[in-house]
Every structure is written in C-alpha cells, then in structure tokens.
C-alpha atoms as a PDB file:
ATOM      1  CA  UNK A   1      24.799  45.405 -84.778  1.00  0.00           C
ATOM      2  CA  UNK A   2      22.426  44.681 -82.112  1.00  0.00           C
ATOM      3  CA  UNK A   3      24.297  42.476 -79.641  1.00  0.00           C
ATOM      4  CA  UNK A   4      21.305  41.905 -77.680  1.00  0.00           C
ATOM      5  CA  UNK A   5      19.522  39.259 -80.250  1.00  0.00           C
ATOM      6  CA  UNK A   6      23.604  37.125 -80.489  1.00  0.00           C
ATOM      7  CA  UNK A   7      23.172  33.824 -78.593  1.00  0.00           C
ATOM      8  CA  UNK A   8      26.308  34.036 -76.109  1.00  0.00           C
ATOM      9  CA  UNK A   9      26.405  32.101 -72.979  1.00  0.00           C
ATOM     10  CA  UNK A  10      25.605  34.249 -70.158  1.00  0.00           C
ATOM     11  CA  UNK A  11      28.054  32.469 -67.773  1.00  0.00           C
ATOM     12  CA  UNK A  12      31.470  31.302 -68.987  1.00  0.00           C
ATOM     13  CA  UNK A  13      32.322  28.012 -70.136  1.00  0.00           C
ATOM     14  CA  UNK A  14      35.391  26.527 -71.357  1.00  0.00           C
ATOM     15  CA  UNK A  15      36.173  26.653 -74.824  1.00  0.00           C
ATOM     16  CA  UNK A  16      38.732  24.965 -77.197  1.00  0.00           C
ATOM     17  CA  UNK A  17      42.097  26.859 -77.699  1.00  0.00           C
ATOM     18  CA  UNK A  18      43.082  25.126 -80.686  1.00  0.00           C
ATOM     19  CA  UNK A  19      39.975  26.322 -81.965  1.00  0.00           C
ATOM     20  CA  UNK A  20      40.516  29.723 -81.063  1.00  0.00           C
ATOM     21  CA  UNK A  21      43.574  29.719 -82.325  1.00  0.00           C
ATOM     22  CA  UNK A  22      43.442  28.565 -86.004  1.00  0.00           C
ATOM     23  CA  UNK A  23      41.734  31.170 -86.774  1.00  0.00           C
ATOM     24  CA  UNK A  24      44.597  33.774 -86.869  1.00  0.00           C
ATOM     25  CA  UNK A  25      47.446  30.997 -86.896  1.00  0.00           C
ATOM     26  CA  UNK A  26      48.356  32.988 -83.363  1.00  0.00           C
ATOM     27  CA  UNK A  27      46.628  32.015 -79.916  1.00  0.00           C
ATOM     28  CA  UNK A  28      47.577  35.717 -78.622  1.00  0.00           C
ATOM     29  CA  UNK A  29      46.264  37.331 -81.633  1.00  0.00           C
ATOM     30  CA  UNK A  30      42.979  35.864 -81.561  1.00  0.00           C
ATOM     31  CA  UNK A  31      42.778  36.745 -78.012  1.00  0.00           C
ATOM     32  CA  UNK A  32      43.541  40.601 -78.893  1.00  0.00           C
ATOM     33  CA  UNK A  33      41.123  40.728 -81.611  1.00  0.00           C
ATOM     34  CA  UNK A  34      38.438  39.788 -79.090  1.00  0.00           C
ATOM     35  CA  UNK A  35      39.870  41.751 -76.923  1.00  0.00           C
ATOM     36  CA  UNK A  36      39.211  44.547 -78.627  1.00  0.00           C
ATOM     37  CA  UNK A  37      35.852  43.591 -80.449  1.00  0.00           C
ATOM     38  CA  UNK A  38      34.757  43.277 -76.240  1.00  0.00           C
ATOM     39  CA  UNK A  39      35.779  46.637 -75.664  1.00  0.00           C
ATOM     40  CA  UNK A  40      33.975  48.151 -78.696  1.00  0.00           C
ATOM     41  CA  UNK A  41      30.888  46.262 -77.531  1.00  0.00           C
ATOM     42  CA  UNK A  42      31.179  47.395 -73.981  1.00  0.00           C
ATOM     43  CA  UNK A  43      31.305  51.242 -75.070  1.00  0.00           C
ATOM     44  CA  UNK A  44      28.295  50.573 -77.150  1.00  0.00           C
ATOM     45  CA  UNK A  45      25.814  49.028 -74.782  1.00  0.00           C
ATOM     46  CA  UNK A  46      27.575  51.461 -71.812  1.00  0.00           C
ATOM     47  CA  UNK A  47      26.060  54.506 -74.280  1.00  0.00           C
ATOM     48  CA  UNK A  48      22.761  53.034 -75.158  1.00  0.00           C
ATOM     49  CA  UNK A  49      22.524  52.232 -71.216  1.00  0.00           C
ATOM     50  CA  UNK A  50      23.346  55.877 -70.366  1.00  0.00           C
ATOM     51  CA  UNK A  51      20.806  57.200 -73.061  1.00  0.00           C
ATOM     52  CA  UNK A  52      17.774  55.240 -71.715  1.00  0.00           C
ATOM     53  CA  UNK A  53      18.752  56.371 -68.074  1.00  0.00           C
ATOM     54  CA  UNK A  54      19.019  59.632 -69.208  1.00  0.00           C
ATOM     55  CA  UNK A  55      15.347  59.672 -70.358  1.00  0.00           C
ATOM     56  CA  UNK A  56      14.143  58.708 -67.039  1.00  0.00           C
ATOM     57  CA  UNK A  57      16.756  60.950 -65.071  1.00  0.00           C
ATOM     58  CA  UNK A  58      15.246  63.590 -62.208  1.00  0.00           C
ATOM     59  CA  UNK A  59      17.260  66.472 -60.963  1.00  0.00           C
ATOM     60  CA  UNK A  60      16.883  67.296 -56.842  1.00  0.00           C
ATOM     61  CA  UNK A  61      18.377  70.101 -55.706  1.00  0.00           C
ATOM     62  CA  UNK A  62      19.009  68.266 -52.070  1.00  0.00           C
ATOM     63  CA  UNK A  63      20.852  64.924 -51.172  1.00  0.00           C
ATOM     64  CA  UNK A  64      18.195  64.426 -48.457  1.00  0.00           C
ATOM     65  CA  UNK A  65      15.508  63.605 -51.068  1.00  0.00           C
ATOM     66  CA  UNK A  66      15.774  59.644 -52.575  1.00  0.00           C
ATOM     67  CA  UNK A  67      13.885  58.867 -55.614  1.00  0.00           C
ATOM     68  CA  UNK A  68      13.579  55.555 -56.570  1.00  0.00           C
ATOM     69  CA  UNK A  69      12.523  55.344 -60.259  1.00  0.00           C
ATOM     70  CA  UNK A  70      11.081  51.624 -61.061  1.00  0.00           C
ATOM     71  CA  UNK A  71      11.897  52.477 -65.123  1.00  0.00           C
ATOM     72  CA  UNK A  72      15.183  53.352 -64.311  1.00  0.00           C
ATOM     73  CA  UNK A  73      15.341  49.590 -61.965  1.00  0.00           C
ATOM     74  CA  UNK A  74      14.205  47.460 -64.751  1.00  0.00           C
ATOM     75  CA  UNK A  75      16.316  48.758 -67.912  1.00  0.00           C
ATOM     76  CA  UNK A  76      19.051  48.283 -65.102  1.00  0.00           C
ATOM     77  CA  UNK A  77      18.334  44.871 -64.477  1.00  0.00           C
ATOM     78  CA  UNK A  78      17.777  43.865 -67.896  1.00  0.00           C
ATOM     79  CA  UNK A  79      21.224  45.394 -69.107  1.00  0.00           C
ATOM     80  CA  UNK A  80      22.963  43.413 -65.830  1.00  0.00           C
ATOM     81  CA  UNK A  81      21.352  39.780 -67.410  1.00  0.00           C
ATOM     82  CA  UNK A  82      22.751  40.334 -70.698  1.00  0.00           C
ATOM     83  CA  UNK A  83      25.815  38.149 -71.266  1.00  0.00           C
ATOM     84  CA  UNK A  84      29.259  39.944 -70.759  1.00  0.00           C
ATOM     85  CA  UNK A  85      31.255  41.617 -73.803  1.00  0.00           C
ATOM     86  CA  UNK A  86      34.060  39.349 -73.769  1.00  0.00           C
ATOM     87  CA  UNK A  87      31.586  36.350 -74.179  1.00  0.00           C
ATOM     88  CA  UNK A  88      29.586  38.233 -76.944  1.00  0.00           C
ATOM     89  CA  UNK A  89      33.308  39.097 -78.622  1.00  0.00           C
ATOM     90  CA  UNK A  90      34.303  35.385 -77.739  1.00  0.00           C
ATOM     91  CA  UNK A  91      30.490  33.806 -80.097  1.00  0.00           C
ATOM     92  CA  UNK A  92      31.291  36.512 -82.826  1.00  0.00           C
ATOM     93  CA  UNK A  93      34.656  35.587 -83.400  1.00  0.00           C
ATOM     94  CA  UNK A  94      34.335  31.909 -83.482  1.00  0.00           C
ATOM     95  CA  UNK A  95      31.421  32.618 -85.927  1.00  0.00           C
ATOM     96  CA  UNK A  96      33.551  34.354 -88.367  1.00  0.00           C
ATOM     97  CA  UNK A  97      31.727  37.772 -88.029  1.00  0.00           C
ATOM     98  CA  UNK A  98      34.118  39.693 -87.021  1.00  0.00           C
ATOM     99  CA  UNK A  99      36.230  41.482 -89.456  1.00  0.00           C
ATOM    100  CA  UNK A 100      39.456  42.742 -88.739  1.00  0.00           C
ATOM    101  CA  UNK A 101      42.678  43.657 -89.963  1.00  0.00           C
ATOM    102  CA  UNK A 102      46.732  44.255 -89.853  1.00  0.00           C
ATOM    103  CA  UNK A 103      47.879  47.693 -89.855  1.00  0.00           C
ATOM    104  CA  UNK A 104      51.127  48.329 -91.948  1.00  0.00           C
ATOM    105  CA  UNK A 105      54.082  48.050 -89.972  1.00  0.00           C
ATOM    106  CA  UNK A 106      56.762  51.234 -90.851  1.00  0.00           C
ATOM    107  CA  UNK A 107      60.334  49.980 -91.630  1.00  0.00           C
ATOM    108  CA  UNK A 108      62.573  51.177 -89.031  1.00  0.00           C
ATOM    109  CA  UNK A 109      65.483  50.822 -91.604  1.00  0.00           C
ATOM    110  CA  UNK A 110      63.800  53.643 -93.874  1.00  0.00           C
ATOM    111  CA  UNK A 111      63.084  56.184 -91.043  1.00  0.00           C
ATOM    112  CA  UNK A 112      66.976  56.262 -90.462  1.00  0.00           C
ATOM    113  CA  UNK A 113      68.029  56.244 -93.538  1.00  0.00           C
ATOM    114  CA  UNK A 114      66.006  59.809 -94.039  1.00  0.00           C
ATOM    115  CA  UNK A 115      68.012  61.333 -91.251  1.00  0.00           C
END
C-alpha cells in the first residue's frame, strides 16, 4: 500500500467518537486497531526512509570532516511533510480499509482441567 498517495490531514483535527466507535461496537478497540495499523505504517515508511538514505550514504573515516548531502536533505524533508501514521491509520480506518481481526481466546477452564 503506498501511504503516500492516502489523503490524511497533515495536522490533527478533531474527529467524531461516536463515529469511531461504531465501527467495532468498542471505543477502545477501535482505538487499538489504529493503534496498531499506525505502528505497521510507521515501520514501513521508517524502512523505505532508511533505504533511500542508504543510497546516498558516505563513509569518513574522521569526525572532523562534515558532509552535507543536498539528496539526502530533500528525501528528509519530504518524508518530515508527510502526514503522521496515526492520522494515516485514523483516514484508513474510518474508510473501511483496514482489515483486521480477533484472535481466539484459549479457555482457561480447559488448560486446568489437562493438569
């Protein structure tokens, strides 16, 4: 998924909690889910940032030497004006494209009883 093309907000703005909320039937579920969805998003653009840095990475042997790289500047800057994870998480949930699910819960009842 290429969260760079999703129309989030870049700042924050106040949204409905009801809204939020009937979604999952649960106010704190909902705000797991994106919780999670931000994080996964996060790692993602952290490694593609990391990658493109990486091509344009130089290796001194002494801290004296300072190398300013304008590539390295302006893939910075554009990654710092994209809008935050959480808000990203926050426009893909409310647009119903994020999928998720409920893991099984184990019975405690049956784990004793095998003792």
């Amino acid at each position: 998924m290429d969260f760079k093309k999703i129309d989030a907000p870049v700042s924050t703005s106040t949204k409905n909690i009801v809204e939020i909320a009937e979604k999952t039937g649960n106010v704190y579920e909902a705000v797991v889910i994106i919780a999670k969805f931000a994080d996964q998003i996060n790692a993602d653009l952290r490694k593609e940032l990391y990658e493109k840095l990486e091509e344009f990475a130089t290796y001194t042997d002494t801290l004296e030497e300072i190398h300013e790289n304008r590539e390295q500047i302006e893939v910075s800057k554009y990654y710092e004006r994209l809008p935050k994870p959480s808000l990203i998480a926050l426009e893909e949930f409310l647009a119903d494209n994020i999928h998720y699910y409920y893991a099984k819960e184990t019975d405690s009842d049956n784990s004793e009883e095998r003792l």
